[in-house]
C-alpha atoms as a PDB file:
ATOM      1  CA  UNK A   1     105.240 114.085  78.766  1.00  0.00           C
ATOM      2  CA  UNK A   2     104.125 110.882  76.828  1.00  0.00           C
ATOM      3  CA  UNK A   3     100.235 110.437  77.009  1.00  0.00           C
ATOM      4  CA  UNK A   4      96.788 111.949  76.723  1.00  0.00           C
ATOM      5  CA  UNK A   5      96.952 115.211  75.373  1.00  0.00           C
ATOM      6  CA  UNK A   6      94.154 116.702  77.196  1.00  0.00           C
ATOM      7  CA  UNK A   7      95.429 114.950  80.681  1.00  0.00           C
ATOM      8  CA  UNK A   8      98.646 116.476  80.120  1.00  0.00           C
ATOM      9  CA  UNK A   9      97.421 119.876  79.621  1.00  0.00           C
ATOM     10  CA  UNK A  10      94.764 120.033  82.902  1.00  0.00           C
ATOM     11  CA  UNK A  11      98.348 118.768  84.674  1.00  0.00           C
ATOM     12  CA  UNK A  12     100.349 121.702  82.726  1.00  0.00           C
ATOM     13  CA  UNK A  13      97.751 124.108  84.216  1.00  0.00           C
ATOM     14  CA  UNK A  14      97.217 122.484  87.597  1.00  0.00           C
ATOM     15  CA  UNK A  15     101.077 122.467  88.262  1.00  0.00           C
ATOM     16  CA  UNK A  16     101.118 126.218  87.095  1.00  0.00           C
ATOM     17  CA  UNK A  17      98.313 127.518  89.449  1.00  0.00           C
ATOM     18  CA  UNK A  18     100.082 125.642  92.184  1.00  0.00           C
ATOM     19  CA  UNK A  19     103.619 127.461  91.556  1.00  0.00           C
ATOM     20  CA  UNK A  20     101.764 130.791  91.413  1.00  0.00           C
ATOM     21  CA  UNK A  21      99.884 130.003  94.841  1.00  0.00           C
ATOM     22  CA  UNK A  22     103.237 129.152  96.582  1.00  0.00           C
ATOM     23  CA  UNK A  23     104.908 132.591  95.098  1.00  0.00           C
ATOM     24  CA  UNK A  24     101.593 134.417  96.962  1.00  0.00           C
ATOM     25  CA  UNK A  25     103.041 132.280  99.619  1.00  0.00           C
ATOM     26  CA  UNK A  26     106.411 133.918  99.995  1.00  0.00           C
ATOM     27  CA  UNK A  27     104.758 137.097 101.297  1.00  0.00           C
ATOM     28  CA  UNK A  28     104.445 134.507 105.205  1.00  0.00           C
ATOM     29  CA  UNK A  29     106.143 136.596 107.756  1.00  0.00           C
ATOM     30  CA  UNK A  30     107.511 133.094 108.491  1.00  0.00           C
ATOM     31  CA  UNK A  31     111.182 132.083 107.172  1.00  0.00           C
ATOM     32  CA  UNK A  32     110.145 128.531 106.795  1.00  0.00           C
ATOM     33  CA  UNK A  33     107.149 129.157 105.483  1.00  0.00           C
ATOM     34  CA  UNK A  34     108.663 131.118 102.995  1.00  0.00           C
ATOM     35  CA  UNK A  35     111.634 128.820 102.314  1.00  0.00           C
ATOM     36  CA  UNK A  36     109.193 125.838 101.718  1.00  0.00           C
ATOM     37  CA  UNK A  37     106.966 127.885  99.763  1.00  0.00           C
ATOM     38  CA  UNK A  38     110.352 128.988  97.307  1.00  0.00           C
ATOM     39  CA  UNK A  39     111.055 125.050  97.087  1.00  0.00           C
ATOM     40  CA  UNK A  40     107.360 124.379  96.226  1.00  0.00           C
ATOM     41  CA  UNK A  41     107.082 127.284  93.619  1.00  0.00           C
ATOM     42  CA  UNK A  42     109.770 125.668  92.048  1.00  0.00           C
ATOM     43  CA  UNK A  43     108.938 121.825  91.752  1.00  0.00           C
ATOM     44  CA  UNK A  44     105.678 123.357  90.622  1.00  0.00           C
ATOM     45  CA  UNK A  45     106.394 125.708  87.541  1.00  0.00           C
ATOM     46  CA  UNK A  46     109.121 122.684  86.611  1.00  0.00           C
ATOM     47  CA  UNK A  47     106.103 120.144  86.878  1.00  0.00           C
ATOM     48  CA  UNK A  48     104.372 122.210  84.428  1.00  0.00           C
ATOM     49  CA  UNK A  49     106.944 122.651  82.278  1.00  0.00           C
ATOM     50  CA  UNK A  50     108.193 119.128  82.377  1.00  0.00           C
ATOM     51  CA  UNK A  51     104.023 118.316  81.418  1.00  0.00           C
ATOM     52  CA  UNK A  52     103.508 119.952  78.342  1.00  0.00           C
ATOM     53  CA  UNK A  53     102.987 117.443  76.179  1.00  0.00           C
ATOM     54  CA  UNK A  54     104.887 115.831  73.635  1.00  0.00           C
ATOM     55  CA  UNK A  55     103.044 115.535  70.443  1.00  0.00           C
ATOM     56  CA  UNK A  56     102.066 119.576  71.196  1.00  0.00           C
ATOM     57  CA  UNK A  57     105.269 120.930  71.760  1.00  0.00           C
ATOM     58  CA  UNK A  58     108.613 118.602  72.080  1.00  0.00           C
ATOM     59  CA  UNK A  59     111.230 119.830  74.327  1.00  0.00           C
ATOM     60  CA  UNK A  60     114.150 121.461  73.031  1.00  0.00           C
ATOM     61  CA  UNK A  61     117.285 118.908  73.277  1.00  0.00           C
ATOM     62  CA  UNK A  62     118.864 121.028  75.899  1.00  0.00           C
ATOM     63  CA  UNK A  63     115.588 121.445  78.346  1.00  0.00           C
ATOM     64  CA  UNK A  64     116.182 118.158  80.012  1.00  0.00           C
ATOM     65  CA  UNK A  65     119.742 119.305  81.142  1.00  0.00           C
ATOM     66  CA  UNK A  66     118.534 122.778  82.102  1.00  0.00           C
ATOM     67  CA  UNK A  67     116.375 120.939  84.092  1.00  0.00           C
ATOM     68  CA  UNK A  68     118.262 118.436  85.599  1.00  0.00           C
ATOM     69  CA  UNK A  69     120.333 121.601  86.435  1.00  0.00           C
ATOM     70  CA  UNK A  70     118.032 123.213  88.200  1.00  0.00           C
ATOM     71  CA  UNK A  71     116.618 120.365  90.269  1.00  0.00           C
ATOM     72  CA  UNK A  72     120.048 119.322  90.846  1.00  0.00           C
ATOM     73  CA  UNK A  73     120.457 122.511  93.132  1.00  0.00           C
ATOM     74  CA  UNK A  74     117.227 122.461  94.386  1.00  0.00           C
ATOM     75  CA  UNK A  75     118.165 118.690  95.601  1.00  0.00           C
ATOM     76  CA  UNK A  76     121.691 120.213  97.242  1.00  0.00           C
ATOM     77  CA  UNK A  77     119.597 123.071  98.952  1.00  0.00           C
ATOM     78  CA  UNK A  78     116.804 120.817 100.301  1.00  0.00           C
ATOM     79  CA  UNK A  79     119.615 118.141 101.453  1.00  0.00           C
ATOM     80  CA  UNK A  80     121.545 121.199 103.657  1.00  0.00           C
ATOM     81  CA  UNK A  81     117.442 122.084 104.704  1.00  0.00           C
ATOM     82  CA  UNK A  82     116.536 118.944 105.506  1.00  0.00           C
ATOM     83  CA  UNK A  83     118.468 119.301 109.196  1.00  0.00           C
ATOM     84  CA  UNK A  84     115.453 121.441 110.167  1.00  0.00           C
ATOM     85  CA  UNK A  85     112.409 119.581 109.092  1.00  0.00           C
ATOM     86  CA  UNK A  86     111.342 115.942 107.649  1.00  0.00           C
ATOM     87  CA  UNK A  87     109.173 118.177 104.909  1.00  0.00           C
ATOM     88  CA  UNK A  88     112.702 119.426 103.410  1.00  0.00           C
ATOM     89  CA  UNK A  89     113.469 115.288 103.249  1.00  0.00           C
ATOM     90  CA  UNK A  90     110.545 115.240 100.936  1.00  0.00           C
ATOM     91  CA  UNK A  91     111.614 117.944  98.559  1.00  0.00           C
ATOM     92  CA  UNK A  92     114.873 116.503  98.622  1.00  0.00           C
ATOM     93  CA  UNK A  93     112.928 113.361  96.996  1.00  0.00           C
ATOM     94  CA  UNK A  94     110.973 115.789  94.958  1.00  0.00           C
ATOM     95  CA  UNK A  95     113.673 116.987  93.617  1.00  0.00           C
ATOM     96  CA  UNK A  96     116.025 114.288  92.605  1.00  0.00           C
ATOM     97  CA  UNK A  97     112.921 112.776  90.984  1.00  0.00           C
ATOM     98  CA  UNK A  98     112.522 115.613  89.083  1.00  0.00           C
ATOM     99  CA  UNK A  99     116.276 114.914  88.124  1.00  0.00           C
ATOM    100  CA  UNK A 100     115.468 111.345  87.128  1.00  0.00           C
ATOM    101  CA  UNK A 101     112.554 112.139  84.977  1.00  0.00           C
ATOM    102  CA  UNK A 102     114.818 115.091  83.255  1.00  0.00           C
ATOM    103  CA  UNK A 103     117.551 112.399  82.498  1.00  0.00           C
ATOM    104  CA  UNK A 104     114.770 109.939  80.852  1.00  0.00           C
ATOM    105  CA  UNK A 105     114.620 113.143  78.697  1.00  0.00           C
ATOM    106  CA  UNK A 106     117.731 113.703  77.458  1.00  0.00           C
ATOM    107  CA  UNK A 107     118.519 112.142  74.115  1.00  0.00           C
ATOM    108  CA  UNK A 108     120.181 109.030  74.751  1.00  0.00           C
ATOM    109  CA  UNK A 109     118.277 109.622  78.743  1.00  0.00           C
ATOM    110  CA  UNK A 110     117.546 105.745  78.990  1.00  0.00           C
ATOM    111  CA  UNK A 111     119.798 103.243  79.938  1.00  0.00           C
ATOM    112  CA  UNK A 112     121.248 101.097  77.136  1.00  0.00           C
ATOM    113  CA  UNK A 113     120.827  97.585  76.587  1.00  0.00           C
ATOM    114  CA  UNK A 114     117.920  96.864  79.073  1.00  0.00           C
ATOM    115  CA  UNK A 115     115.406  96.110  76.125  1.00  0.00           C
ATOM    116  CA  UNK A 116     111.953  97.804  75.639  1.00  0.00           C
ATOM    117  CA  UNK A 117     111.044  98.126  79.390  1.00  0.00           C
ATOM    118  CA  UNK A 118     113.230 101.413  79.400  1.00  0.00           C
ATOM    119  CA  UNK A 119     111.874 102.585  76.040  1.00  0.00           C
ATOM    120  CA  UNK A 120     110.026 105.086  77.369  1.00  0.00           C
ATOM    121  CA  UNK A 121     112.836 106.373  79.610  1.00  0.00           C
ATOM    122  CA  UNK A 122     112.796 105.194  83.449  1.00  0.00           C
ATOM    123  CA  UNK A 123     113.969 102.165  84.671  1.00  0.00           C
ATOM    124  CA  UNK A 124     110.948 100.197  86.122  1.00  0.00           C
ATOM    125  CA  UNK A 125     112.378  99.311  89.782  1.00  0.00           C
ATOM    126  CA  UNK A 126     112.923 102.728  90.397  1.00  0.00           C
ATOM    127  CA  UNK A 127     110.010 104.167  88.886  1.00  0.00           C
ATOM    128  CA  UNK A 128     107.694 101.809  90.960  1.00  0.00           C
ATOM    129  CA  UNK A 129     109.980 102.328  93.982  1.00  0.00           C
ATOM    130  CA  UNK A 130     109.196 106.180  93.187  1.00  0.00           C
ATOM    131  CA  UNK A 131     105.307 105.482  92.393  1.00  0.00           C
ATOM    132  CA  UNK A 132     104.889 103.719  95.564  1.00  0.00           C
ATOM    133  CA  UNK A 133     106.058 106.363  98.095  1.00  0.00           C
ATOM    134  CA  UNK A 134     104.290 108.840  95.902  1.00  0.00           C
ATOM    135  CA  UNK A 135     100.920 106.952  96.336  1.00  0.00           C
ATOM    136  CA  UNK A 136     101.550 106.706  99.963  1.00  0.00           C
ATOM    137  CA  UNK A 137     102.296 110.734 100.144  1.00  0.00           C
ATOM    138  CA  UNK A 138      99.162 111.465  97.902  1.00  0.00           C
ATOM    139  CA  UNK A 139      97.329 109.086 100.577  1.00  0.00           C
ATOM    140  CA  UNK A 140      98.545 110.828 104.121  1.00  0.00           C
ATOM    141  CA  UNK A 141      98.556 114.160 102.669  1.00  0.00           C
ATOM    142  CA  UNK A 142      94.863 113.948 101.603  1.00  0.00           C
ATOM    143  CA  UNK A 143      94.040 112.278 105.007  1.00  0.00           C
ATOM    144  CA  UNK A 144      95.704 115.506 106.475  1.00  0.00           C
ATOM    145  CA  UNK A 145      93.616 117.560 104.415  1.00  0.00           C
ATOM    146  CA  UNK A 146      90.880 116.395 106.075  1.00  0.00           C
ATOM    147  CA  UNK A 147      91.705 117.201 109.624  1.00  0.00           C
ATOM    148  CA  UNK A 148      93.653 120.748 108.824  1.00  0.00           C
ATOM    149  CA  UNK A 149      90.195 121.705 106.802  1.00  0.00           C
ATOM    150  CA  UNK A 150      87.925 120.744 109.565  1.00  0.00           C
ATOM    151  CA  UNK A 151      90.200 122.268 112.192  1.00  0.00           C
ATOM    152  CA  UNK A 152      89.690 125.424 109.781  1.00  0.00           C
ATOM    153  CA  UNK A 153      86.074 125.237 109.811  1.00  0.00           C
ATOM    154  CA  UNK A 154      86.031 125.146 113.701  1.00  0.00           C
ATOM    155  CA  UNK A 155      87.672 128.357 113.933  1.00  0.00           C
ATOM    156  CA  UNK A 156      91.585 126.967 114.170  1.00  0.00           C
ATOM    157  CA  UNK A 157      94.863 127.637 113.048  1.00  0.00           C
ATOM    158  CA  UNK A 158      93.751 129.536 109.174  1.00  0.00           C
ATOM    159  CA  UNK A 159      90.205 130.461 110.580  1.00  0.00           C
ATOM    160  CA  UNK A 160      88.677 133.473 110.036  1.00  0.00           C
ATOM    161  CA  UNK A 161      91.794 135.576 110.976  1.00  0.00           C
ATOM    162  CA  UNK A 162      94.446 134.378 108.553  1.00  0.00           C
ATOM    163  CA  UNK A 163      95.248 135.901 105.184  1.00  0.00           C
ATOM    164  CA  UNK A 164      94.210 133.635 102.437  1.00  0.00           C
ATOM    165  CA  UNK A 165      97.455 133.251 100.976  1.00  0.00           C
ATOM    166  CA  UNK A 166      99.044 131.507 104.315  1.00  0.00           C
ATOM    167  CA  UNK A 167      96.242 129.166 105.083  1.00  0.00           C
ATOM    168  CA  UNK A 168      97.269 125.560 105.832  1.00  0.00           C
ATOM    169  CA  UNK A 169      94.501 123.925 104.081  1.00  0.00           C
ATOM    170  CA  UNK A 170      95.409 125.448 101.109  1.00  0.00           C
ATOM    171  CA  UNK A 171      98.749 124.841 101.249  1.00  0.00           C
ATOM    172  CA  UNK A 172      98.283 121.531 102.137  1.00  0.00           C
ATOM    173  CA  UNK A 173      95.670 121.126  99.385  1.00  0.00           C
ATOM    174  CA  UNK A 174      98.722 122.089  96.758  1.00  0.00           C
ATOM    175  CA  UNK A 175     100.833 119.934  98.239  1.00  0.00           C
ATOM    176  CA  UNK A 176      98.407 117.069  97.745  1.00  0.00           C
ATOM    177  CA  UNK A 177      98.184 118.508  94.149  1.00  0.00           C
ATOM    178  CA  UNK A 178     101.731 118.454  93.433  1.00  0.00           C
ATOM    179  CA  UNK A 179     101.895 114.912  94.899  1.00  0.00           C
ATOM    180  CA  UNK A 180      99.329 113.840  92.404  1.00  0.00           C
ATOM    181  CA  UNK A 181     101.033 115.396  89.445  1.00  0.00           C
ATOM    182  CA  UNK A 182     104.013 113.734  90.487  1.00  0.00           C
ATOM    183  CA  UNK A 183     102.264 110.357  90.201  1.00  0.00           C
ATOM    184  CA  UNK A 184     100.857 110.841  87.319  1.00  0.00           C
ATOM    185  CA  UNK A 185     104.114 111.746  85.762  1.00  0.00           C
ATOM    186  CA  UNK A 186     105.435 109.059  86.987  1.00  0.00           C
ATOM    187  CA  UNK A 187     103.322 106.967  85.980  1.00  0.00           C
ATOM    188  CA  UNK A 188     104.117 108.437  82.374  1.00  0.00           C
ATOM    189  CA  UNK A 189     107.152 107.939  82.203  1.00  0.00           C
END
């Protein structure tokens, strides 16, 4: 990831703690739970990944394909999901962003002859295309963080009698994480 050093690594290790909540998440006696939770655990470890920073420790030339490899099935898996629920429609997006951002990584990953706009690797429609639905999913999650955590405080749905590794605030709380790391990605790209 191109910028700060010391930004990149809080988003290495925020990205990491959020994969390792959603693996304590696939203990939910739910399936779908569990099957987002698998999907989230994954965008999350590759977020990290994908955010250690350049000038530390430059990705090996065949990371961004092992990547895009990875994300690629994750995309196919969350398209056949996506019939069930609108929150598989938004890994789907998670996903083939993390595709597009593993492209601008592979030598050669940026498009030729559209000048120094694409230096860095994205091309700029698309990135703020990407930037602006990510802003608006940081926005509603966090205003859903609100509600599910006072609900929880009332005694609700994740009160007092839930195990702390399936409570909604939280999860939604890591959601709203990943959301932001996505931006800021983004935004470094």
């Amino acid at each position: 990831m191109h910028g700060p050093v010391t930004s990149a690594w809080l988003l290495v290790a925020l990205c990491a703690a959020t994969g390792a909540y959603c693996l304590l998440r696939l203990r939910s006696p739910s399936e779908e739970q569990r099957s987002a939770a698998g999907s989230e655990a994954v965008m999350g470890f590759g977020m990290a990944a994908m955010a250690v920073p350049t000038a530390v420790a430059g990705p090996p030339e065949w990371a961004g394909a092992v990547l895009c490899g990875v994300f690629g099935v994750a995309a196919l898996r969350a398209l056949w999901l996506s019939r069930l629920g609108a929150h598989h429609l938004h890994h789907l997006v998670g996903s083939l962003v993390m595709v597009y951002m593993a492209v601008a990584m592979l030598p050669g990953g940026a498009p030729a002859g559209h000048g120094a706009a694409t230096a860095a690797g994205g091309v700029p429609l698309l990135t703020g295309v990407l930037l602006a639905y990510y802003g608006v999913y940081v926005l509603r999650t966090g205003a859903g963080l609100l509600s599910v955590t006072a609900a929880a405080a009332a005694g609700g749905p994740g009160g007092a009698g839930f195990a702390w590794g399936v409570r909604p605030e939280v999860t939604t709380a890591c959601r709203l994480a990943m959301g932001i790391g996505m931006f800021a990605m983004l935004l470094a790209l």
